[in-house]
C-alpha atoms as a PDB file:
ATOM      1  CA  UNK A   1       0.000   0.000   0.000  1.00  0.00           C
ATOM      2  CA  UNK A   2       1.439   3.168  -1.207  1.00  0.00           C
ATOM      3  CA  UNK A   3       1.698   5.840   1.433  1.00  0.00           C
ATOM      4  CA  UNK A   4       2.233   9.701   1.247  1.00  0.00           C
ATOM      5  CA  UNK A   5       4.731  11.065   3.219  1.00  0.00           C
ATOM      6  CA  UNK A   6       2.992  12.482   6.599  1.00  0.00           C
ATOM      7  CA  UNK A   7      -0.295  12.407   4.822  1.00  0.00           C
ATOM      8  CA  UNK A   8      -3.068   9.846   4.847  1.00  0.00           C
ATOM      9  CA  UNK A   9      -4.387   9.274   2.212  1.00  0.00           C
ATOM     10  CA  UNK A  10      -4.738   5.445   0.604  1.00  0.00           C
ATOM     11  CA  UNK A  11      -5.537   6.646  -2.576  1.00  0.00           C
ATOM     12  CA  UNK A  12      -4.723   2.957  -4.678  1.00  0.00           C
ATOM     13  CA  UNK A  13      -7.772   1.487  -2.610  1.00  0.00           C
ATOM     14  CA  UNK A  14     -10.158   4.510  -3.062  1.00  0.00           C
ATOM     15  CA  UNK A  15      -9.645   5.546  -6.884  1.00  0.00           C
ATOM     16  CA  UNK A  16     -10.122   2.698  -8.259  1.00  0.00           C
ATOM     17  CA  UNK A  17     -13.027   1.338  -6.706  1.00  0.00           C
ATOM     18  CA  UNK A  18     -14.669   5.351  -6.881  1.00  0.00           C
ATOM     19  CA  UNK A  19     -13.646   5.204 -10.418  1.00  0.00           C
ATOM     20  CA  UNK A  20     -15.779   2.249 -10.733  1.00  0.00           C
ATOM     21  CA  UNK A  21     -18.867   4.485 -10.327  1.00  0.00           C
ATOM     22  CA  UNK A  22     -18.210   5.744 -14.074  1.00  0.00           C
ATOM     23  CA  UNK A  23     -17.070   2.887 -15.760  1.00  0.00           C
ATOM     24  CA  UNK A  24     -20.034   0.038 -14.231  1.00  0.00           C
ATOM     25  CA  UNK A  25     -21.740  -1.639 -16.464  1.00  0.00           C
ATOM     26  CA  UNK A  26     -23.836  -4.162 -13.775  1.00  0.00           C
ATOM     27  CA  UNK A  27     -25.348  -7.601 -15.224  1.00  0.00           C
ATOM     28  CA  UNK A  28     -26.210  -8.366 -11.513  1.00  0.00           C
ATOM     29  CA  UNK A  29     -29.450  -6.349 -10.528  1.00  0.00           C
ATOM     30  CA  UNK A  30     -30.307  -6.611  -7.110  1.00  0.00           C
ATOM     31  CA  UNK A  31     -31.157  -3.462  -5.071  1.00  0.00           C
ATOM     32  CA  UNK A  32     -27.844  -2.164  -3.567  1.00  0.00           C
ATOM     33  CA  UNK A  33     -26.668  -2.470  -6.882  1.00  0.00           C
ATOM     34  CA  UNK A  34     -29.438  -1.120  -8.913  1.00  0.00           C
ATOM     35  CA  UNK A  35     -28.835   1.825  -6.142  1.00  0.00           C
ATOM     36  CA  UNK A  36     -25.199   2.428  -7.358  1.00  0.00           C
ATOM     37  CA  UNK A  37     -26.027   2.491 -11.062  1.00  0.00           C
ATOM     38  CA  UNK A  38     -28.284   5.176 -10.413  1.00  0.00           C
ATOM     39  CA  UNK A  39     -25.107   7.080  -9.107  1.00  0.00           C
ATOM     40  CA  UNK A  40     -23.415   5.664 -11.806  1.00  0.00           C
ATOM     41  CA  UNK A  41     -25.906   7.088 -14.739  1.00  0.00           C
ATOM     42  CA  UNK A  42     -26.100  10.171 -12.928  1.00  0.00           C
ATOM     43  CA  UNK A  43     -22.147  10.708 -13.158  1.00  0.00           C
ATOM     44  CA  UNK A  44     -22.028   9.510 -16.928  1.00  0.00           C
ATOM     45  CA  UNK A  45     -24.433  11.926 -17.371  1.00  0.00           C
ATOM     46  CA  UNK A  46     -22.161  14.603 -16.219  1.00  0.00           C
ATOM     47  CA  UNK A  47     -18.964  14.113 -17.540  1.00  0.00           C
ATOM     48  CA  UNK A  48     -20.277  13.212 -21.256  1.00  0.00           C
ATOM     49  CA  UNK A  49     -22.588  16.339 -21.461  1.00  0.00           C
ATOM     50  CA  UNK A  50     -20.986  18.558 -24.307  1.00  0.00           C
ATOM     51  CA  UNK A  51     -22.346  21.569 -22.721  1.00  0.00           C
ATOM     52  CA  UNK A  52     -20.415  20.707 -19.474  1.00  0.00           C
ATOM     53  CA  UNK A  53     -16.980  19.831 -21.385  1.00  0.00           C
ATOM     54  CA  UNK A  54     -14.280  22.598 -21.193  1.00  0.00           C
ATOM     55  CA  UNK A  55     -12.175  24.271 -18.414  1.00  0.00           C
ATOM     56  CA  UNK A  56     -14.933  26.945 -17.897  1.00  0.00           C
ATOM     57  CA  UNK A  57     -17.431  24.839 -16.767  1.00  0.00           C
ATOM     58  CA  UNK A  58     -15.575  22.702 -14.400  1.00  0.00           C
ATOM     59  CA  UNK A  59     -16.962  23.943 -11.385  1.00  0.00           C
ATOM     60  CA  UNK A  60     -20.467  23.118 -12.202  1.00  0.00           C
ATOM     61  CA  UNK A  61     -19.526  20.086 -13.389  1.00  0.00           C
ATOM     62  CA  UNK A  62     -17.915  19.032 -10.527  1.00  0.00           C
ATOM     63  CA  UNK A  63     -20.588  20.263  -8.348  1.00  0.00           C
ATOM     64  CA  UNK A  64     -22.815  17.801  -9.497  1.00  0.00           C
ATOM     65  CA  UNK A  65     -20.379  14.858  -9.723  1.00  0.00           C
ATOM     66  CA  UNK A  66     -20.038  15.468  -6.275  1.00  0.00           C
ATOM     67  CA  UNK A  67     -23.805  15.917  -5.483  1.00  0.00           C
ATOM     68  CA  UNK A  68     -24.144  12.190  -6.660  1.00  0.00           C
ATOM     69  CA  UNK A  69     -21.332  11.157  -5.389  1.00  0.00           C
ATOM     70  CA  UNK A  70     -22.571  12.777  -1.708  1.00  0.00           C
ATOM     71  CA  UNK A  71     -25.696  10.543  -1.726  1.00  0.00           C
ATOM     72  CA  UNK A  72     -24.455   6.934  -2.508  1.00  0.00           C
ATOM     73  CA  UNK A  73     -21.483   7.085   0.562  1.00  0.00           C
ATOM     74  CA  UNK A  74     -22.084   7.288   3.422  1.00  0.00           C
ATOM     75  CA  UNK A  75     -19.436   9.810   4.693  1.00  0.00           C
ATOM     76  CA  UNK A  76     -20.318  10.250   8.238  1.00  0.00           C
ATOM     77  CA  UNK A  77     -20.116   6.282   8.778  1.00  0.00           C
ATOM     78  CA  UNK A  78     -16.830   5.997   7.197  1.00  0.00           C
ATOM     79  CA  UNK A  79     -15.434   8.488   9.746  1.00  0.00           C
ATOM     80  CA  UNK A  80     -16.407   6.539  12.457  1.00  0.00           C
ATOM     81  CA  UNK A  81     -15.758   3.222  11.019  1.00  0.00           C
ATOM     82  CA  UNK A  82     -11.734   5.307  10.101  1.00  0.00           C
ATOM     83  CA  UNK A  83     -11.411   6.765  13.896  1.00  0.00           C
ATOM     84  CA  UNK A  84     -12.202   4.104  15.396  1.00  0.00           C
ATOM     85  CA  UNK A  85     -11.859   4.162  19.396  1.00  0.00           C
ATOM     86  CA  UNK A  86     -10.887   7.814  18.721  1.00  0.00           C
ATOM     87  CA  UNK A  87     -14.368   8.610  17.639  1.00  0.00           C
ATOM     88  CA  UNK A  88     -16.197   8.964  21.095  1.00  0.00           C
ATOM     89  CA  UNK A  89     -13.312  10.885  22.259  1.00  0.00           C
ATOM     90  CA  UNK A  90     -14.342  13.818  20.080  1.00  0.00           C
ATOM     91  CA  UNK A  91     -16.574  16.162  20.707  1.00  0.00           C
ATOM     92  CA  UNK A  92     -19.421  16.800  18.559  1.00  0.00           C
ATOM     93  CA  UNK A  93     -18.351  20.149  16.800  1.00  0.00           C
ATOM     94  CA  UNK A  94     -15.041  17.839  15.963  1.00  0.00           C
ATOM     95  CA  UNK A  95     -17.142  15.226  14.902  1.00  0.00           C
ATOM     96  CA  UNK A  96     -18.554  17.151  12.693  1.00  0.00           C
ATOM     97  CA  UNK A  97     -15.353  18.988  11.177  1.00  0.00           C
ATOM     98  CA  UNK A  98     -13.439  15.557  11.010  1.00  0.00           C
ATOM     99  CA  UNK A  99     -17.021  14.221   9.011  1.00  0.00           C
ATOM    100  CA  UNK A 100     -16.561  17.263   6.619  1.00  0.00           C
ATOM    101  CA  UNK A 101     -12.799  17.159   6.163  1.00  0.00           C
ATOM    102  CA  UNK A 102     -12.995  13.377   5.236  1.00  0.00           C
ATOM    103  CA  UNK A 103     -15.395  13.715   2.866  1.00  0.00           C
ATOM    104  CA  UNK A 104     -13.377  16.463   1.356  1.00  0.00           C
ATOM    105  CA  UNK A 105     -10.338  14.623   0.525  1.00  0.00           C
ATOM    106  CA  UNK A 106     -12.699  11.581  -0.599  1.00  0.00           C
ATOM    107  CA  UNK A 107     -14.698  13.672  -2.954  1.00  0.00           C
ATOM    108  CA  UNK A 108     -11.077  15.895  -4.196  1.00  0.00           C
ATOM    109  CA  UNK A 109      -9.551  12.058  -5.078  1.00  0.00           C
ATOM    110  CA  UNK A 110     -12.356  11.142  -6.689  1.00  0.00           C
ATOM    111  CA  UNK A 111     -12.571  14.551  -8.838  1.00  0.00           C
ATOM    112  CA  UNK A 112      -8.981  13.966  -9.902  1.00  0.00           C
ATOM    113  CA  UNK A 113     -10.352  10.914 -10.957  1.00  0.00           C
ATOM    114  CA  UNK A 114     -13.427  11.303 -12.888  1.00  0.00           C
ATOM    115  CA  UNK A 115     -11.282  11.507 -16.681  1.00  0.00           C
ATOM    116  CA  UNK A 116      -9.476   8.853 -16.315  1.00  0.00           C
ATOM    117  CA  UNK A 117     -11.482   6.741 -18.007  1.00  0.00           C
ATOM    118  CA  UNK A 118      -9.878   5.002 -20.646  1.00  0.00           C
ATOM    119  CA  UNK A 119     -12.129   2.191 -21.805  1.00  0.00           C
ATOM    120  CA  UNK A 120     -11.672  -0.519 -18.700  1.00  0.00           C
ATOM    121  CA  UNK A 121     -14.764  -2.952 -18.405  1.00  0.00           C
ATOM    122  CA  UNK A 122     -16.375  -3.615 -14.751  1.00  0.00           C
ATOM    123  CA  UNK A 123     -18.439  -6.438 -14.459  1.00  0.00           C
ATOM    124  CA  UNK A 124     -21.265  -6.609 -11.227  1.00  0.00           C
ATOM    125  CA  UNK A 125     -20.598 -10.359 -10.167  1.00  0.00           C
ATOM    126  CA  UNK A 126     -22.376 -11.016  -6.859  1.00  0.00           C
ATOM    127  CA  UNK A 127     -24.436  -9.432  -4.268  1.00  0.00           C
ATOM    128  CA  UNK A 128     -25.443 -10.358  -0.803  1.00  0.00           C
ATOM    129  CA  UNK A 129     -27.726  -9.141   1.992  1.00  0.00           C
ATOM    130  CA  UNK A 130     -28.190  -9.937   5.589  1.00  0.00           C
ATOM    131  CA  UNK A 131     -31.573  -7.741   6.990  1.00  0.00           C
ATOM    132  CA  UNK A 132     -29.567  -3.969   6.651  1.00  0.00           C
ATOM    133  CA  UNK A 133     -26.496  -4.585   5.201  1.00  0.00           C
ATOM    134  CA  UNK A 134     -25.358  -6.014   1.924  1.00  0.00           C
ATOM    135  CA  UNK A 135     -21.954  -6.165   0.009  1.00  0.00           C
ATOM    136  CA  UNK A 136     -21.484  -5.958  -3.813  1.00  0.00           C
ATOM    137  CA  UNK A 137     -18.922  -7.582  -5.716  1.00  0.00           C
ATOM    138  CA  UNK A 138     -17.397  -6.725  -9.078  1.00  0.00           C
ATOM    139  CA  UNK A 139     -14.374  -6.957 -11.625  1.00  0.00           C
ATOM    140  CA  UNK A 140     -12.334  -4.011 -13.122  1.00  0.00           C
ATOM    141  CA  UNK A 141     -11.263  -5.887 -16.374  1.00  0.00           C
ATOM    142  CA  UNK A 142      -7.912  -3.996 -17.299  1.00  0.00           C
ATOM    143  CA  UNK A 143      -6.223  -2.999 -20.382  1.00  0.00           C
ATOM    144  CA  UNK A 144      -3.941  -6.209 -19.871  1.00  0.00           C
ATOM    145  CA  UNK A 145      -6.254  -8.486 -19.575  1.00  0.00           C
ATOM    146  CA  UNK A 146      -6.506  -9.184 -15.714  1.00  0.00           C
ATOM    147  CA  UNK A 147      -8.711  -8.854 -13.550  1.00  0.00           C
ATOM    148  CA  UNK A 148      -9.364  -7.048 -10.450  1.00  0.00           C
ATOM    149  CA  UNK A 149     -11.797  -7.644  -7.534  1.00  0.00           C
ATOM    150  CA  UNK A 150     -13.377  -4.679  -5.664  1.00  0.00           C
ATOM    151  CA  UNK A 151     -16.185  -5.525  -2.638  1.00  0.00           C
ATOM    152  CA  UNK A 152     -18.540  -2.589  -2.022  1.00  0.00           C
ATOM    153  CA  UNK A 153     -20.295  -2.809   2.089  1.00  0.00           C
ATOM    154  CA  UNK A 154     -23.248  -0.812   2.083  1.00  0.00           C
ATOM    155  CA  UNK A 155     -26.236  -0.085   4.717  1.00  0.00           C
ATOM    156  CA  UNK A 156     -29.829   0.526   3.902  1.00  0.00           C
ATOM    157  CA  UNK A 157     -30.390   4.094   5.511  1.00  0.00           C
ATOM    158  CA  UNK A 158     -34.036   4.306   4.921  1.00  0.00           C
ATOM    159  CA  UNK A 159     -34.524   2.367   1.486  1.00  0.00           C
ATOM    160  CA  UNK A 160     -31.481   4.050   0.487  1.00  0.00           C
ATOM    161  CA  UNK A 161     -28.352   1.707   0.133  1.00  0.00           C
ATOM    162  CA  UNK A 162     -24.954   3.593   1.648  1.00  0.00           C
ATOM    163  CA  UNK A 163     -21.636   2.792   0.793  1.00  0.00           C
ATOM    164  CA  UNK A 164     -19.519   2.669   4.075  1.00  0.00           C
ATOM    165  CA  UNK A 165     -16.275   0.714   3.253  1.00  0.00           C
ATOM    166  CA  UNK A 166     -14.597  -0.564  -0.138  1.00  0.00           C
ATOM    167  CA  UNK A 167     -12.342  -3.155  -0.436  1.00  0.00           C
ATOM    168  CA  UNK A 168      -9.738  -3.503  -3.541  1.00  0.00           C
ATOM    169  CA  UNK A 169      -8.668  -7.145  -3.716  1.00  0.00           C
ATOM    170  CA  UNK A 170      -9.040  -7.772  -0.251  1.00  0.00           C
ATOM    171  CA  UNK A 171      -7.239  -4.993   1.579  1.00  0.00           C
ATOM    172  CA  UNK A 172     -10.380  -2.310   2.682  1.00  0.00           C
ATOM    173  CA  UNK A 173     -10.521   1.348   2.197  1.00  0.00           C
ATOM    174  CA  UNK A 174     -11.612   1.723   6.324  1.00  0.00           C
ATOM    175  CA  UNK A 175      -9.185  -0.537   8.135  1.00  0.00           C
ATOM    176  CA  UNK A 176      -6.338   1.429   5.860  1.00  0.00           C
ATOM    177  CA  UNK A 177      -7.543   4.628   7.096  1.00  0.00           C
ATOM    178  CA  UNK A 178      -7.868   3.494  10.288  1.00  0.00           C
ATOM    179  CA  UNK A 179      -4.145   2.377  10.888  1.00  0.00           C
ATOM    180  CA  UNK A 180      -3.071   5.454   9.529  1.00  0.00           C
ATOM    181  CA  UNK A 181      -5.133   7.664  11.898  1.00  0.00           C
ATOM    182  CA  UNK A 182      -4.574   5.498  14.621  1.00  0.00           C
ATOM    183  CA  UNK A 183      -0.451   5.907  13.740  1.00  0.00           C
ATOM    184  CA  UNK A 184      -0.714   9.740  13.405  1.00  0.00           C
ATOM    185  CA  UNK A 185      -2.759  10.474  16.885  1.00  0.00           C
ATOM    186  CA  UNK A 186      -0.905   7.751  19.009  1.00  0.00           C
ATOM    187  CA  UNK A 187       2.431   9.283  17.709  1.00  0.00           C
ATOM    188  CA  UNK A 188       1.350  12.509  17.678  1.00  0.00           C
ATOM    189  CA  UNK A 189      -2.830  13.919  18.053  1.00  0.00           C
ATOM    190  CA  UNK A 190      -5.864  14.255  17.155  1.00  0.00           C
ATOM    191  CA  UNK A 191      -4.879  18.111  16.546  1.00  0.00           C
ATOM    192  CA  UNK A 192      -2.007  16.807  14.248  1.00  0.00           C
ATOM    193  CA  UNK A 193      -4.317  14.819  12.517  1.00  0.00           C
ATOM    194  CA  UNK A 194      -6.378  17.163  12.058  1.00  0.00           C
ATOM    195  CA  UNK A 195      -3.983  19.570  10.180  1.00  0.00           C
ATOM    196  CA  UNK A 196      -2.867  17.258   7.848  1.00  0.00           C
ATOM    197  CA  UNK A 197      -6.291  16.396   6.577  1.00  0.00           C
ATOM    198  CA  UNK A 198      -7.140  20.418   6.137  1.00  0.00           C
ATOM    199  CA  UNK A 199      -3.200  20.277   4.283  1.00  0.00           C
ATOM    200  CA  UNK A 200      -4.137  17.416   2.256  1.00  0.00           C
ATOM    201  CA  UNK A 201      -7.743  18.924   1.537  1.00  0.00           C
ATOM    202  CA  UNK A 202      -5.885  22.401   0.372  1.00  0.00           C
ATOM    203  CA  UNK A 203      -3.942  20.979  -1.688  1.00  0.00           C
ATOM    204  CA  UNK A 204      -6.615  20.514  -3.794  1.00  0.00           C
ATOM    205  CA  UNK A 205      -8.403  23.157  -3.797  1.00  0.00           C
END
């Protein structure tokens, strides 16, 4: 797992599996995964809209990549799920900045993303539930001919399936996070932490 110096980030697990959103083409149709094609149409949408193409309209077009993007994850439990034991530590107005920093680096990788796209075939294999929660399996079938596996865990919030954690050939987008956050406020603090994510997010901006 590549890692940026001082900064987390885990960007191999998270691109890909975010850049699966505009590539899907899904020939398993259950719910959760009817749920992300939606977000998936939506994005396509977007980012093949002539009138939306050039450098002066890139901030309305990413506005609404990230509006769709915004309603299929579920941001606030990926912060929790990524802090860990650190989460009830914080106090509510830091919950809520951590929540909104997160989801600002998640949404600026994704953006840097979005036209990459370059032809790659994904393939909806599998899907499972169990009463709230389901998972969603597919391939990413590369330019060289392999393959590669990426398991999406979602939550029903209200007939609306969440995604809270991604996994990229095993190794999930969370639990990498959550060493790295755990590494930076053990070593350091939360504080620290804190001011990496707003560097990180700035960067980008």
């Amino acid at each position: 797992m590549r890692r940026y110096e001082n900064v987390p980030c885990g960007r191999s697990i998270l691109c890909g599996a975010l850049l699966m959103l505009i590539l899907a083409a899904p020939c398993f149709a259950g719910a959760p995964t009817e749920d992300i094609k939606q977000t998936t149409d939506r994005i396509l949408i977007v980012v093949s809209d002539p009138a939306l193409k050039g450098p002066e309209n890139e901030k309305k077009r990413e506005k609404l990549v990230r509006q769709a993007v915004d309603e299929r994850f579920d941001w606030e439990a990926m912060t929790k799920r990524s802090l860990a034991r650190h989460w009830q530590k914080r106090t509510d107005s830091e919950k809520k900045e951590f929540i909104t920093l997160f989801g600002k680096l998640l949404e600026r990788t994704y953006m840097d993303k979005v036209g990459s796209y370059s032809g790659e075939k994904v393939i909806y294999t599998d899907e499972s539930t169990d009463g709230k929660y389901a998972t969603v399996t597919a391939k990413i079938l590369t330019h060289s001919n392999t393959e590669v596996e990426v398991l999406y865990r979602l939550k029903d919030l209200n007939g609306d399936w969440r995604v809270y954690d991604i996994s990229i050939e095993g190794v999930s987008m969370v639990n990498n996070y959550r060493k790295q956050f755990n590494s930076i406020i053990v070593r350091s603090s939360y504080n620290e932490l804190v001011k990496k994510l707003k560097e990180k997010v700035a960067e980008k901006d």
